[in-house]
N, C-alpha and C. Protein backbone atom coordinates (compact mmCIF):
# COMPACT_ATOMS: atom_id res chain seq x y z
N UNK A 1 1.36 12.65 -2.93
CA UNK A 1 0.41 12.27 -3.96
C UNK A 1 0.47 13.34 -5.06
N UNK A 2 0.45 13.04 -6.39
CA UNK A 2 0.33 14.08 -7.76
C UNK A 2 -0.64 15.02 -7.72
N UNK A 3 -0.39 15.75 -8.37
CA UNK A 3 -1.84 16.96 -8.45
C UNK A 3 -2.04 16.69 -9.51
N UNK A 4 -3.92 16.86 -9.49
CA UNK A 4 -4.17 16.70 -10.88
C UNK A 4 -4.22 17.55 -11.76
N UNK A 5 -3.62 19.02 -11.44
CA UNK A 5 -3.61 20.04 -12.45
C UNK A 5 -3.75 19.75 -13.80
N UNK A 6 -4.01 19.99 -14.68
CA UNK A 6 -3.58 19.77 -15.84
C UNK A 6 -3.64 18.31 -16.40
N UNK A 7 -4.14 17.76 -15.68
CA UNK A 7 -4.03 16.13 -15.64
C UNK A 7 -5.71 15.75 -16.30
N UNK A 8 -5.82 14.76 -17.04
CA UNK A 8 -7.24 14.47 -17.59
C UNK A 8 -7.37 13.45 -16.27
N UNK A 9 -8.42 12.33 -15.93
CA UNK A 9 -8.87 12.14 -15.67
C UNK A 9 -8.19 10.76 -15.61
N UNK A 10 -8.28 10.69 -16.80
CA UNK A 10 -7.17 8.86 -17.48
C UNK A 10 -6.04 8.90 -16.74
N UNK A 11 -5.18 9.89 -17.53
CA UNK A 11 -3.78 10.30 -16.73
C UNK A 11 -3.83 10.05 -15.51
N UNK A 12 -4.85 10.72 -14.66
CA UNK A 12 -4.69 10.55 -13.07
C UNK A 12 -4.55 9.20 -12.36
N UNK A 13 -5.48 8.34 -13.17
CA UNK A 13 -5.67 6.95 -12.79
C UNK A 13 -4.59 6.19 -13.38
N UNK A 14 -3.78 6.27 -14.27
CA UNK A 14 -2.92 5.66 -14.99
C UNK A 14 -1.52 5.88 -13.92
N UNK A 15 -1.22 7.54 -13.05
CA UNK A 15 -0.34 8.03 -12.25
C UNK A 15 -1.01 6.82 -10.63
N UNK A 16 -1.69 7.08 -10.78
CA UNK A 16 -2.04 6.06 -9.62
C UNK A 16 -1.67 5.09 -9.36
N UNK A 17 -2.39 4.22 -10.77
CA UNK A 17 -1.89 3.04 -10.71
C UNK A 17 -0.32 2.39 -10.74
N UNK A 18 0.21 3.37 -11.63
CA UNK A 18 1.66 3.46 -11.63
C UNK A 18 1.99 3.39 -10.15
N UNK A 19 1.59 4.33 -9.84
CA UNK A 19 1.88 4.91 -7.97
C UNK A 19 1.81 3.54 -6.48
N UNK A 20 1.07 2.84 -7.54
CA UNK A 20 0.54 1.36 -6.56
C UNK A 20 1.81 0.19 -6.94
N UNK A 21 1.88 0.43 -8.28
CA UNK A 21 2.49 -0.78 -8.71
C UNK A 21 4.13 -0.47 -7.91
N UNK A 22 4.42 0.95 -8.02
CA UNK A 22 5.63 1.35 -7.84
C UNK A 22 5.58 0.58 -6.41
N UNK A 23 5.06 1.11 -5.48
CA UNK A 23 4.91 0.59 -3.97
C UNK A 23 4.93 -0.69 -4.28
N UNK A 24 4.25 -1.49 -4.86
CA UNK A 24 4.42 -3.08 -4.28
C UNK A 24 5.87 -3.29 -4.81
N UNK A 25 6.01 -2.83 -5.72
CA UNK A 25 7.80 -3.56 -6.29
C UNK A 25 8.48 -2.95 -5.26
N UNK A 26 7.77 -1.84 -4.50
CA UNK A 26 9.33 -1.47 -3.47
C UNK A 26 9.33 -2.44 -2.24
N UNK A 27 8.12 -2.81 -1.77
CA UNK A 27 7.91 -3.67 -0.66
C UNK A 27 9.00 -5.07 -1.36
N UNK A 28 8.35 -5.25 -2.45
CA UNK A 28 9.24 -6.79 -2.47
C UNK A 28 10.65 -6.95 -2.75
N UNK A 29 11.35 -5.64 -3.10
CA UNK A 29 12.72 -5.64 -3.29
C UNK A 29 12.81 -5.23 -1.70
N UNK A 30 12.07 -5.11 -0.98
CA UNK A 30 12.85 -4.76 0.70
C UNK A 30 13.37 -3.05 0.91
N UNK A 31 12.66 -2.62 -0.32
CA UNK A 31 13.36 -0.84 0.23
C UNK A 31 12.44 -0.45 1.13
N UNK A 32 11.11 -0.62 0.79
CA UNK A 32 10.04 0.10 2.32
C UNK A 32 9.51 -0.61 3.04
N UNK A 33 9.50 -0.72 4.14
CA UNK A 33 8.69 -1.87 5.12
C UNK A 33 7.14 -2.46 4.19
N UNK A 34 6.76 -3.74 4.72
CA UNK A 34 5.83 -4.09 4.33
C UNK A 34 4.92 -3.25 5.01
N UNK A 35 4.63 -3.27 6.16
CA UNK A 35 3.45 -2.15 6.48
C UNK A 35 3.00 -0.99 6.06
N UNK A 36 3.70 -0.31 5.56
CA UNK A 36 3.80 1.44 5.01
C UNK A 36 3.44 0.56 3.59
N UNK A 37 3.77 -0.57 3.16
CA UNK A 37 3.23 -0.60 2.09
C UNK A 37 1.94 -0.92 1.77
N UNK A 38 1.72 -1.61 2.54
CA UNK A 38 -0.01 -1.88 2.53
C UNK A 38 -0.65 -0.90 2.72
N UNK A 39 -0.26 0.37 3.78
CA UNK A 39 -0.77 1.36 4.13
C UNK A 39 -0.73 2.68 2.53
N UNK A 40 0.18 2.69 2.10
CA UNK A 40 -0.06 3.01 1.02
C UNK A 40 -0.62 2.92 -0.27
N UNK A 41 -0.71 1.50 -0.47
CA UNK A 41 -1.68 0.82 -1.63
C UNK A 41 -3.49 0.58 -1.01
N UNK A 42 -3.27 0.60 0.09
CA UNK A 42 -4.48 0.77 0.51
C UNK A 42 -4.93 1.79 0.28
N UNK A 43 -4.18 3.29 0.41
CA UNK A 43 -4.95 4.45 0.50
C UNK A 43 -5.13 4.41 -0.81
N UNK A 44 -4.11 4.34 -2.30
CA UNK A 44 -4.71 4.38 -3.33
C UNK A 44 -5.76 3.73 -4.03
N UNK A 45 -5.87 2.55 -3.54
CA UNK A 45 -7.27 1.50 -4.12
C UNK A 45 -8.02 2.00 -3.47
N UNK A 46 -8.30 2.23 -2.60
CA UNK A 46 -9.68 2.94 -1.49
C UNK A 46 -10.12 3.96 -2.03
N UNK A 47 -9.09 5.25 -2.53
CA UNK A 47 -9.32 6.51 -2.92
C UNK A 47 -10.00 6.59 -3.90
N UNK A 48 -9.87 5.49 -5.02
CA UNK A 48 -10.42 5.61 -6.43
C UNK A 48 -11.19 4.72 -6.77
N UNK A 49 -12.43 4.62 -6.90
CA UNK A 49 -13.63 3.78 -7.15
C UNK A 49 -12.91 3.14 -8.30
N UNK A 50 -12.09 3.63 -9.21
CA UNK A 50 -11.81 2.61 -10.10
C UNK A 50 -11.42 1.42 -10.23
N UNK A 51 -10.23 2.50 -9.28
CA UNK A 51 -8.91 1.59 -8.89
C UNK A 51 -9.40 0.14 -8.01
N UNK A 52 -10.38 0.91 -7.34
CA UNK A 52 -10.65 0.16 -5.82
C UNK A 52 -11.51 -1.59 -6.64
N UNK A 53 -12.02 -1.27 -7.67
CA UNK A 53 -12.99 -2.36 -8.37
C UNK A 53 -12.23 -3.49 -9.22
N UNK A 54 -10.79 -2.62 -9.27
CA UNK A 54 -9.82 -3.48 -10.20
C UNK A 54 -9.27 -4.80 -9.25
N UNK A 55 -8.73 -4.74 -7.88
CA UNK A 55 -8.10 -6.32 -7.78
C UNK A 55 -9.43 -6.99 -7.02
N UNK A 56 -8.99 -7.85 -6.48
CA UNK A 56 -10.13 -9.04 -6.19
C UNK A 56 -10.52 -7.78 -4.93
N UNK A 57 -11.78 -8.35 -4.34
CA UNK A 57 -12.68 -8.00 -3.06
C UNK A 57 -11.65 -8.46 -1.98
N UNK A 58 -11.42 -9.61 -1.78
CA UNK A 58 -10.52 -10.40 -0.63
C UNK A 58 -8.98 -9.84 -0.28
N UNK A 59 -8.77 -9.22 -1.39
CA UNK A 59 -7.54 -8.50 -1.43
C UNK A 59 -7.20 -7.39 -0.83
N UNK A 60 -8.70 -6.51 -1.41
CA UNK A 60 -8.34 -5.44 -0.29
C UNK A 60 -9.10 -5.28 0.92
N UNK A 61 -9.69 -6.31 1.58
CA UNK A 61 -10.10 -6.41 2.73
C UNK A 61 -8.93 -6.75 3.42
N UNK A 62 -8.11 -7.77 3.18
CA UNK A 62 -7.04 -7.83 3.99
C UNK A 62 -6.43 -6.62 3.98
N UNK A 63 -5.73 -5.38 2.68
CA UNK A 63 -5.09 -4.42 2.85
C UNK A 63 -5.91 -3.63 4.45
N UNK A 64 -7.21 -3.42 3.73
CA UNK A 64 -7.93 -2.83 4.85
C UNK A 64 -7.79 -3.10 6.35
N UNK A 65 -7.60 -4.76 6.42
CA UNK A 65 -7.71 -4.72 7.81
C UNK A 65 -6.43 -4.99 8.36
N UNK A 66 -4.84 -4.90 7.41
CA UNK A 66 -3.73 -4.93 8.04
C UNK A 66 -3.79 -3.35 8.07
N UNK A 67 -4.02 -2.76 7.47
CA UNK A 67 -3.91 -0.92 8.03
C UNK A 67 -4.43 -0.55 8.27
N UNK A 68 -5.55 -1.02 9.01
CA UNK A 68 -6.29 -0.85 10.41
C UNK A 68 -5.62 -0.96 11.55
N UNK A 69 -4.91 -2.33 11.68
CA UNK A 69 -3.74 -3.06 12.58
C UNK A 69 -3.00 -2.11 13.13
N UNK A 70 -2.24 -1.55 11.89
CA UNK A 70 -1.45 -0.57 11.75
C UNK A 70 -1.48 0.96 12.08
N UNK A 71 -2.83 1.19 12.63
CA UNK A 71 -3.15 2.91 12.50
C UNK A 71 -2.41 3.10 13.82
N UNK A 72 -1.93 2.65 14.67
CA UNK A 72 -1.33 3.15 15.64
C UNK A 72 0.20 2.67 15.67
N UNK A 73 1.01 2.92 14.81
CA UNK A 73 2.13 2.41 14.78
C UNK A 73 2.91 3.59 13.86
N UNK A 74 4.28 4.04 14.10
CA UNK A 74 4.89 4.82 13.38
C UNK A 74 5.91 4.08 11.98
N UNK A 75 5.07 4.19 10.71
CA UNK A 75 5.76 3.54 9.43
C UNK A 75 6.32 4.20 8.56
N UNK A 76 6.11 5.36 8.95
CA UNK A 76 6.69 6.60 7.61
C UNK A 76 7.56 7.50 8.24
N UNK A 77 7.01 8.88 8.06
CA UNK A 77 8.14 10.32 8.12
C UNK A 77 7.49 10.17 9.91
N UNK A 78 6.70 9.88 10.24
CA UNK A 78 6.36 10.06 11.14
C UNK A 78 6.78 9.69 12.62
N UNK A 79 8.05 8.53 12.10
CA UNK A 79 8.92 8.23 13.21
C UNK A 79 10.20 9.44 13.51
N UNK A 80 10.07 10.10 13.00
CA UNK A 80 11.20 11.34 13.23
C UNK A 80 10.73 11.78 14.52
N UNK A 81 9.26 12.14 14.75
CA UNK A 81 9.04 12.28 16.08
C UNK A 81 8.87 11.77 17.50
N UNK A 82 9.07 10.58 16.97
CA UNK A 82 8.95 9.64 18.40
C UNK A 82 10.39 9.78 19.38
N UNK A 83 10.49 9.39 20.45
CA UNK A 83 11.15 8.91 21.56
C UNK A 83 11.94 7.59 21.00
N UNK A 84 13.49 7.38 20.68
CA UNK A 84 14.18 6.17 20.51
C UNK A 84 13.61 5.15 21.18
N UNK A 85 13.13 5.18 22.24
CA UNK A 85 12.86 4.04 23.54
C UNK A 85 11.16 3.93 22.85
N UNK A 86 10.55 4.74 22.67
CA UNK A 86 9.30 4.13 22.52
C UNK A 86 9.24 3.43 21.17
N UNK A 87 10.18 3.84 19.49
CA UNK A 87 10.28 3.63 19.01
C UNK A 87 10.54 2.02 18.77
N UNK A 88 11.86 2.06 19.79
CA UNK A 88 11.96 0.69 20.22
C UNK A 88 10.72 -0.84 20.29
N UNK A 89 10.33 0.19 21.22
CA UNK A 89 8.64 -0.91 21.62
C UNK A 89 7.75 -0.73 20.52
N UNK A 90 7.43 0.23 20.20
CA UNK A 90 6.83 0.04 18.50
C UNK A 90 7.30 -0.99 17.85
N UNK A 91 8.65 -0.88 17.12
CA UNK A 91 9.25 -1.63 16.35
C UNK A 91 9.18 -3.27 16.31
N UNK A 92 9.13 -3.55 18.11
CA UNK A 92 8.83 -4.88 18.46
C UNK A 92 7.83 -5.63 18.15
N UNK A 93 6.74 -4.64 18.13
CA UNK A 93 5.37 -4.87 17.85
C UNK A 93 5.02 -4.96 16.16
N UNK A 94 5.84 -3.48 15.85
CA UNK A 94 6.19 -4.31 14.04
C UNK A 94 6.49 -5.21 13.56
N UNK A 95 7.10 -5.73 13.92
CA UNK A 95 8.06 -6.56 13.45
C UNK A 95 7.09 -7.90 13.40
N UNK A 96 6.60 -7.95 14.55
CA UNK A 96 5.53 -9.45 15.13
C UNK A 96 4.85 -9.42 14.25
N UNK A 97 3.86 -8.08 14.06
CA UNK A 97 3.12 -8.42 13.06
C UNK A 97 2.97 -8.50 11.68
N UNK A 98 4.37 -7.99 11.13
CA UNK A 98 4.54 -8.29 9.64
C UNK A 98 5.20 -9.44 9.48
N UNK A 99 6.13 -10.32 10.47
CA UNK A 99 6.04 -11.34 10.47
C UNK A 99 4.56 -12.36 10.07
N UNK A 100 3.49 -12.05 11.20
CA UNK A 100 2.26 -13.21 11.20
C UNK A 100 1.62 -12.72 9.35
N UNK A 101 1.53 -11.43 9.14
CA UNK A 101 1.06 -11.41 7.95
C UNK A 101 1.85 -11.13 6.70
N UNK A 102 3.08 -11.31 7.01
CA UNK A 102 4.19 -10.93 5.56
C UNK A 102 3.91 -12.21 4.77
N UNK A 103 3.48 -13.13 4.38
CA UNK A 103 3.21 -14.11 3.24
C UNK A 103 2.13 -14.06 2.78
N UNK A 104 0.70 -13.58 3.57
CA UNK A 104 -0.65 -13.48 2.85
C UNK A 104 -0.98 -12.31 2.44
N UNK A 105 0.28 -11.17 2.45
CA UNK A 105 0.21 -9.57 2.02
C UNK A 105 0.99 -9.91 0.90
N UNK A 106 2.28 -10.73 0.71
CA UNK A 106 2.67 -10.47 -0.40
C UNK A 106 2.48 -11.21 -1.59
N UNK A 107 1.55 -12.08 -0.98
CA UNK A 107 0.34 -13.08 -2.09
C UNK A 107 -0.72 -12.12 -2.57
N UNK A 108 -1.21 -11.42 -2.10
CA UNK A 108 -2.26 -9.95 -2.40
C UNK A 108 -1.30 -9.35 -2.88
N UNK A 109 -0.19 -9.01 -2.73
CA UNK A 109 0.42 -7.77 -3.61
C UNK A 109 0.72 -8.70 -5.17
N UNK A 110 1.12 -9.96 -5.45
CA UNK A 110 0.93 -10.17 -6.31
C UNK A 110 -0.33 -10.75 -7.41
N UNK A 111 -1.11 -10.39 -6.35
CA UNK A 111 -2.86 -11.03 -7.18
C UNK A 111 -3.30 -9.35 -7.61
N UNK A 112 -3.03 -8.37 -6.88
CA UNK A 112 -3.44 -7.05 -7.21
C UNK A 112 -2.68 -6.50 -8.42
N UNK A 113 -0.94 -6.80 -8.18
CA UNK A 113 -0.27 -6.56 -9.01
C UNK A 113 -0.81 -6.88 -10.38
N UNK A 114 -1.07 -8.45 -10.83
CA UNK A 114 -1.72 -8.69 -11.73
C UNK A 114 -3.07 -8.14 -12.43
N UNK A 115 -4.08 -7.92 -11.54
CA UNK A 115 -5.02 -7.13 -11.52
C UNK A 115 -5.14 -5.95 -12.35
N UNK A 116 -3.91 -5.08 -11.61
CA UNK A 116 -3.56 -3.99 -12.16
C UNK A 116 -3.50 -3.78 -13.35
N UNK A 117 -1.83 -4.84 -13.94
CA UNK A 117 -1.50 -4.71 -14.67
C UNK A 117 -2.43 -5.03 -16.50
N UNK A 118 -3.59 -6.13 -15.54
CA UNK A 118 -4.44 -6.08 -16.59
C UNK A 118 -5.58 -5.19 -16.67
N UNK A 119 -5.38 -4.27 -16.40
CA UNK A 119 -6.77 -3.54 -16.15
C UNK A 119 -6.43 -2.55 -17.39
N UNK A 120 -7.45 -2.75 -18.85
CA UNK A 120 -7.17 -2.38 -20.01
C UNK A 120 -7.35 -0.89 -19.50
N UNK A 121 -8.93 -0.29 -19.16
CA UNK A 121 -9.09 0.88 -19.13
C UNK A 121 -8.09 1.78 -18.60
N UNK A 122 -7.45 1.23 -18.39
CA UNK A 122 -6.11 2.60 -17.88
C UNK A 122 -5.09 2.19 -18.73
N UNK A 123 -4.54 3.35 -19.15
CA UNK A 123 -3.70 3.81 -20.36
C UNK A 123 -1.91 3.61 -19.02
N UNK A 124 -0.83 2.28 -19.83
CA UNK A 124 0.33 2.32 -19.01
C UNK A 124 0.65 1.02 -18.48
């Protein structure tokens, strides 16, 4: 995440939002798993009362409650530490469930996307 050193206030939210939008375009070109992506756009809409007021209510309740789903599953840097074999059985379990919810996440990533992109008060 950016530091806000030196950063006004606008800027920060404008790096954010950037920071969200970037994540959903990576989920839908297929570079980062869908899960890590929800898990990431979640943490930024959550983090910032702004942010968080900009896409619909329904939108990020689902983010919320697929990375809830998710709090026990390895999606990031954090699989470096696992066991191949347990990894394995994780993965199985990934997989199931971004299957059951990969079409009503990436219908929210494009209702938020929009959201975003219209959200005048942020400068970007």
């Amino acid at each position: 995440m950016p530091e806000r050193i030196h950063m006004s206030h606008e800027e920060f939210l404008a790096q954010m939002k950037a920071r969200a939008l970037e994540v959903i375009l990576q989920a839908q070109r297929g570079d980062i798993g869908l899960l890590l992506a929800v898990r990431e756009v979640h943490g930024i809409l959550w983090g910032l009362a702004e942010l968080e007021k900009t896409p619909k209510s329904a939108d990020l309740l689902l983010l919320k409650g697929v990375s809830s789903e998710c709090d026990e599953w390895p999606l990031g840097s954090e699989r470096l530490f696992w066991a191949p074999a347990s990894l394995q059985a994780k993965d199985e379990q990934i997989d199931r469930y971004t299957a059951k919810v990969r079409d009503e996440v990436f219908q929210a990533f494009v209702r938020i996307s929009d959201d975003l992109n219209g959200y005048n008060k942020l400068p970007g």
